[in-house]
Protein backbone atom coordinates (compact mmCIF):
# COMPACT_ATOMS: atom_id res chain seq x y z
CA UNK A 1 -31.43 68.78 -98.06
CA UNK A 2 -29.88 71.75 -99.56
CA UNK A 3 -29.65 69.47 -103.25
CA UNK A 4 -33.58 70.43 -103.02
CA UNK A 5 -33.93 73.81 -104.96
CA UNK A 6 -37.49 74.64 -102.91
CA UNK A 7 -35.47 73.86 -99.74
CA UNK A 8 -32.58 76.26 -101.18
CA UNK A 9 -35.11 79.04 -102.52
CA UNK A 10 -36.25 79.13 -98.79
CA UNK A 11 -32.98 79.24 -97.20
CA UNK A 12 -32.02 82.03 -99.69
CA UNK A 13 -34.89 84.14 -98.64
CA UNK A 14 -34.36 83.49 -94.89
CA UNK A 15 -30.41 84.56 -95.41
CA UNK A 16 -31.28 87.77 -97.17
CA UNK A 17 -34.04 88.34 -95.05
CA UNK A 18 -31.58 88.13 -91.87
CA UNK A 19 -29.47 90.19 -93.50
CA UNK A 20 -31.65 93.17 -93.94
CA UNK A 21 -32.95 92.53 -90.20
CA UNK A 22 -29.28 92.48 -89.28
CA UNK A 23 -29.22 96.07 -91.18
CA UNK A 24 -32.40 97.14 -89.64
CA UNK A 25 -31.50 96.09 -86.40
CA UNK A 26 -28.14 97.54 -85.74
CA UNK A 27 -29.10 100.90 -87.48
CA UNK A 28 -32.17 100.64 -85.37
CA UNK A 29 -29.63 100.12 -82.15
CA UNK A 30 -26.92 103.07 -83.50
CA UNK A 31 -29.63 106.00 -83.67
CA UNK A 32 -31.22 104.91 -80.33
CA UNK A 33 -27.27 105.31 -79.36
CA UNK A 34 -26.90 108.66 -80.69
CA UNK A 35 -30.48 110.08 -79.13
CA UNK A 36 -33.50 109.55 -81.44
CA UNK A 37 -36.61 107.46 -80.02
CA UNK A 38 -37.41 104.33 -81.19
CA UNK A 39 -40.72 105.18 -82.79
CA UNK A 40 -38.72 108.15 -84.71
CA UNK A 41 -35.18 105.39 -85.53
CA UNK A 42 -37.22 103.05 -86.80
CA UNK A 43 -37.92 104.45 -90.40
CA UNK A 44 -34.82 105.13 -90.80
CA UNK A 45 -33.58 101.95 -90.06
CA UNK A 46 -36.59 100.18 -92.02
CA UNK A 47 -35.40 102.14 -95.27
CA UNK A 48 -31.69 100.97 -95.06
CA UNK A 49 -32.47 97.28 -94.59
CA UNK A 50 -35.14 97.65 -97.67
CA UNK A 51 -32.03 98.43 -99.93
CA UNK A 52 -29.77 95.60 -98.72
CA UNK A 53 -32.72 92.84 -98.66
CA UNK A 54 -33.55 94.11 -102.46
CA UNK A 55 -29.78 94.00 -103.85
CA UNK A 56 -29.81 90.36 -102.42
CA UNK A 57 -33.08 89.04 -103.36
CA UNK A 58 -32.64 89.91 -106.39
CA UNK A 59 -29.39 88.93 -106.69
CA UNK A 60 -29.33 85.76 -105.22
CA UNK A 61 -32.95 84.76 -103.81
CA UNK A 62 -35.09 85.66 -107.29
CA UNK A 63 -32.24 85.77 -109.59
CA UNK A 64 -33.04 88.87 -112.02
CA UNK A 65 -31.06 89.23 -115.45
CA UNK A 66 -29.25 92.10 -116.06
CA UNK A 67 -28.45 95.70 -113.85
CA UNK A 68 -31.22 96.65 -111.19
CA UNK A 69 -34.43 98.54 -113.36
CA UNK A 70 -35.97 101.61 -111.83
CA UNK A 71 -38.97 99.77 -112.28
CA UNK A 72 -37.97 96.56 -110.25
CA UNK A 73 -36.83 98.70 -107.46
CA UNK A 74 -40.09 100.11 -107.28
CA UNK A 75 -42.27 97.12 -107.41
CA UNK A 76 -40.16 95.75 -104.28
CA UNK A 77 -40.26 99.64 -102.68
CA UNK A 78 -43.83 99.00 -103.26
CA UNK A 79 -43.99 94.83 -101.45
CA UNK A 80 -41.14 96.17 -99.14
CA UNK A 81 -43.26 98.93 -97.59
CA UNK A 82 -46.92 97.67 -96.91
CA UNK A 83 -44.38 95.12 -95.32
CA UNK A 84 -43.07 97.99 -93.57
CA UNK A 85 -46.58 99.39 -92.21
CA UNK A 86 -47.20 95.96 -91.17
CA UNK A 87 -44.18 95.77 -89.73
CA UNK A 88 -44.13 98.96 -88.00
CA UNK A 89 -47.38 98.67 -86.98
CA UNK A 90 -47.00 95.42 -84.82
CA UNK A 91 -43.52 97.25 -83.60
CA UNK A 92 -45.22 100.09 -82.27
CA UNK A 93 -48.41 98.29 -81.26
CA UNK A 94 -46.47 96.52 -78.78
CA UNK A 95 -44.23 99.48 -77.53
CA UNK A 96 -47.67 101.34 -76.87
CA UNK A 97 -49.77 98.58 -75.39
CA UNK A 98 -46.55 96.83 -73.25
CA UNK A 99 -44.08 100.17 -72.61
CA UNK A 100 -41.68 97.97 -70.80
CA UNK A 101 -41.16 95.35 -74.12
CA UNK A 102 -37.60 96.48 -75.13
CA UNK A 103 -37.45 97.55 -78.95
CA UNK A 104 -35.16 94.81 -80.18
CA UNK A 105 -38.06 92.30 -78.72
CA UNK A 106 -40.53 94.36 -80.68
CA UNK A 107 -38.60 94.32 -83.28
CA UNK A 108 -38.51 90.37 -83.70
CA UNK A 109 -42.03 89.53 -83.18
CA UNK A 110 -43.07 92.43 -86.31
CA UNK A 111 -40.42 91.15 -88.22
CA UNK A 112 -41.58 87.57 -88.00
CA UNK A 113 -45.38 88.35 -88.77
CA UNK A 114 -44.40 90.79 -91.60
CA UNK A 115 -42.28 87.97 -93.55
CA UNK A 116 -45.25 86.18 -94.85
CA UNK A 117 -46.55 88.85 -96.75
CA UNK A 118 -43.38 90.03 -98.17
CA UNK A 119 -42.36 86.60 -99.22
CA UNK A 120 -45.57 86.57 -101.55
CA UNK A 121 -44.99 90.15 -102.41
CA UNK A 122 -41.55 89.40 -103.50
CA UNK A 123 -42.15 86.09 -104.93
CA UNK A 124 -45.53 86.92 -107.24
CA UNK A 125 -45.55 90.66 -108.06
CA UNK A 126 -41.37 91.95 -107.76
CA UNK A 127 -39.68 89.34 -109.16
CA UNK A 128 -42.57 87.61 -111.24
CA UNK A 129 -40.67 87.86 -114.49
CA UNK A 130 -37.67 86.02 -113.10
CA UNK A 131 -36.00 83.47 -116.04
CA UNK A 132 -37.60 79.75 -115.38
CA UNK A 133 -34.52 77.87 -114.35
CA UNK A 134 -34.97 74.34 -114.62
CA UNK A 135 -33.60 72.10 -111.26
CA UNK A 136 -30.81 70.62 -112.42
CA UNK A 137 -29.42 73.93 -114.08
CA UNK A 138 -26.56 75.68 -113.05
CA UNK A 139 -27.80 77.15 -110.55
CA UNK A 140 -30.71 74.94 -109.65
CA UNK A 141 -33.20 77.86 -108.48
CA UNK A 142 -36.88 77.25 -108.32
């Protein structure tokens, strides 16, 4: 299944996109630990996981030539926080409307909706300029 480079392109995302929840969530979970709210953590812990899911994607899941560009970064700043606001939004919708949803739950359900659109973000405006690597290269990415 994995011999598929669509298949593999997917499962990249989904590992670099777990990793920056991983990020998001335990920062999330250590400044909750240490005092602040969760409406006031959450920033905080949404900007850390934006720089580990950009050094992978790009990386790994949209393989980019060369050292990380200013430029780059702030295409995917740019994708990585209307993700954010999405993201936040949904996060903090729930908290409000349902006080007694704990903020790791939260956290899941905004992630999930807010993948879409940074998948397409990623995919068609940050890393748009990605080499074409045909399947059976080296590397085999779409």
């Amino acid at each position: 299944m994995l011999a598929d480079p669509r298949v593999r392109h997917i499962v990249h995302f989904a590992v670099a996109g777990f990793s920056a929840f991983a990020v998001d969530a335990a920062m999330l979970q250590l400044l909750l630990h240490f005092g602040l709210g969760p409406l006031v953590a959450r920033p905080f812990a949404i900007f850390t996981a934006m720089i580990v899911g950009w050094l992978i994607n790009r990386t790994w899941t949209f393989p980019m030539p060369g050292r990380p560009r200013l430029r780059e970064f702030a295409r995917y700043a740019a994708v990585a926080s209307i993700s954010s606001v999405i993201n936040y939004g949904v996060y903090a919708a729930i908290l409000i409307v349902r006080p007694q949803t704990l903020p790791f739950v939260a956290l899941v359900i905004a992630t999930a909706i807010s993948t879409i659109a940074s998948y397409s973000g990623y995919r068609f405006f940050t890393f748009r300029h990605r080499p074409k690597v045909h399947p059976a290269g080296p590397s085999g990415s779409p």
